[in-house]
Protein backbone atom coordinates (compact mmCIF):
# COMPACT_ATOMS: atom_id res chain seq x y z
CA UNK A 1 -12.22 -1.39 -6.12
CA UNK A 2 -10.40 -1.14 -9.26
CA UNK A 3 -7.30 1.39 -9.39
CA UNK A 4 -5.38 2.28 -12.35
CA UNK A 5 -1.76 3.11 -10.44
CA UNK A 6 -0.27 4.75 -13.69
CA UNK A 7 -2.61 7.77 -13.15
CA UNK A 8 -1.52 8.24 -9.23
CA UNK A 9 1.48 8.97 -7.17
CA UNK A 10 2.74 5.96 -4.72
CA UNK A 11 1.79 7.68 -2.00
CA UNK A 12 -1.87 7.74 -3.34
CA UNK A 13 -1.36 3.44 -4.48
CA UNK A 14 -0.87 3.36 -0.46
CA UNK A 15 -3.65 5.09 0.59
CA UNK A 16 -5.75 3.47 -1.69
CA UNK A 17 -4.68 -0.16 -0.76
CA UNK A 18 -5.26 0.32 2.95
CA UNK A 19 -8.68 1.83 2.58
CA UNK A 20 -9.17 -1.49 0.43
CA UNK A 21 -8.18 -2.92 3.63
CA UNK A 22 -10.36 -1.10 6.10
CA UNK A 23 -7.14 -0.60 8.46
CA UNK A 24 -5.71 2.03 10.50
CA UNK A 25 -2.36 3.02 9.87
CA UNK A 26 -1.33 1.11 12.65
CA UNK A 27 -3.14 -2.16 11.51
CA UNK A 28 -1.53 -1.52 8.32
CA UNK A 29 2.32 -1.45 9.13
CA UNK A 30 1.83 -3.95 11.64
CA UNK A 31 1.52 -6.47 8.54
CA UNK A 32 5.05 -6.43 7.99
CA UNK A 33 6.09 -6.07 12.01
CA UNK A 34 6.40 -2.13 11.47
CA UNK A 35 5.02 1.06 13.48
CA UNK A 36 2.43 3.78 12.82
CA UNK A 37 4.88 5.93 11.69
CA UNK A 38 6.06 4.05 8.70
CA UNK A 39 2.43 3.51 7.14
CA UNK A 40 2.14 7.65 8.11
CA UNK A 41 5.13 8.69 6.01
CA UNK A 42 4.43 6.04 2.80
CA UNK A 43 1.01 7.97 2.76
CA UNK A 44 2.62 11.33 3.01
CA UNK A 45 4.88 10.77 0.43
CA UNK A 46 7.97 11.02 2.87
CA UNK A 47 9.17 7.33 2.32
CA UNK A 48 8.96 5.14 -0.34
CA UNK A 49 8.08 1.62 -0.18
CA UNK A 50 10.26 -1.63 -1.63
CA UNK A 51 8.72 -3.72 -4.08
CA UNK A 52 9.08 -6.84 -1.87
CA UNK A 53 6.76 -4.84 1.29
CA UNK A 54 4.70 -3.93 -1.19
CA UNK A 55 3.53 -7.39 -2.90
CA UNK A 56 3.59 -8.41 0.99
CA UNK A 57 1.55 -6.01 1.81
CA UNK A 58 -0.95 -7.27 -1.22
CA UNK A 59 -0.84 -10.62 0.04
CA UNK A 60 -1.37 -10.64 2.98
CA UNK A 61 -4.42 -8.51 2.46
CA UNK A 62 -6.01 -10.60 -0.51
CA UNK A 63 -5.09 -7.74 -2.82
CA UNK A 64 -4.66 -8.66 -6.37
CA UNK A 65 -2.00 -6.90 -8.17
CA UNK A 66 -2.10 -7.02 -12.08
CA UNK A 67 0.06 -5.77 -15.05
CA UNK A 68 -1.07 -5.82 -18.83
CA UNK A 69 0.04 -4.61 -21.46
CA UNK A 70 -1.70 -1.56 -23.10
């Protein structure tokens, strides 16, 4: 799956990288030692999520994250 994030909210970026994954929410946070919750409220929009837990997140998944210039 290709996604081009400048068209989508983060939110959406989340969603879309953990059904990449084939996770649950709970798989998901428990990447980077979290709880349900915190994978819950990144999808919802309620948190936002750091840079660093982000490209972690894309690591640890084999999810390759590229920027070019339009």
């Amino acid at each position: 799956m290709e996604v081009n994030c400048n068209k989508y909210e983060t939110k959406e970026i989340i969603k879309f990288m953990r059904d990449c994954t084939e996770k649950t929410q709970t798989e998901f946070a428990n990447d980077l030692g979290k709880k349900r919750g915190w994978s819950a409220k990144l999808e919802s929009g309620k948190t936002n999520i750091s840079l660093k837990n982000f490209l972690e997140l894309a690591k640890i998944n084999d999810i390759e994250i590229i920027m070019r210039k339009k």
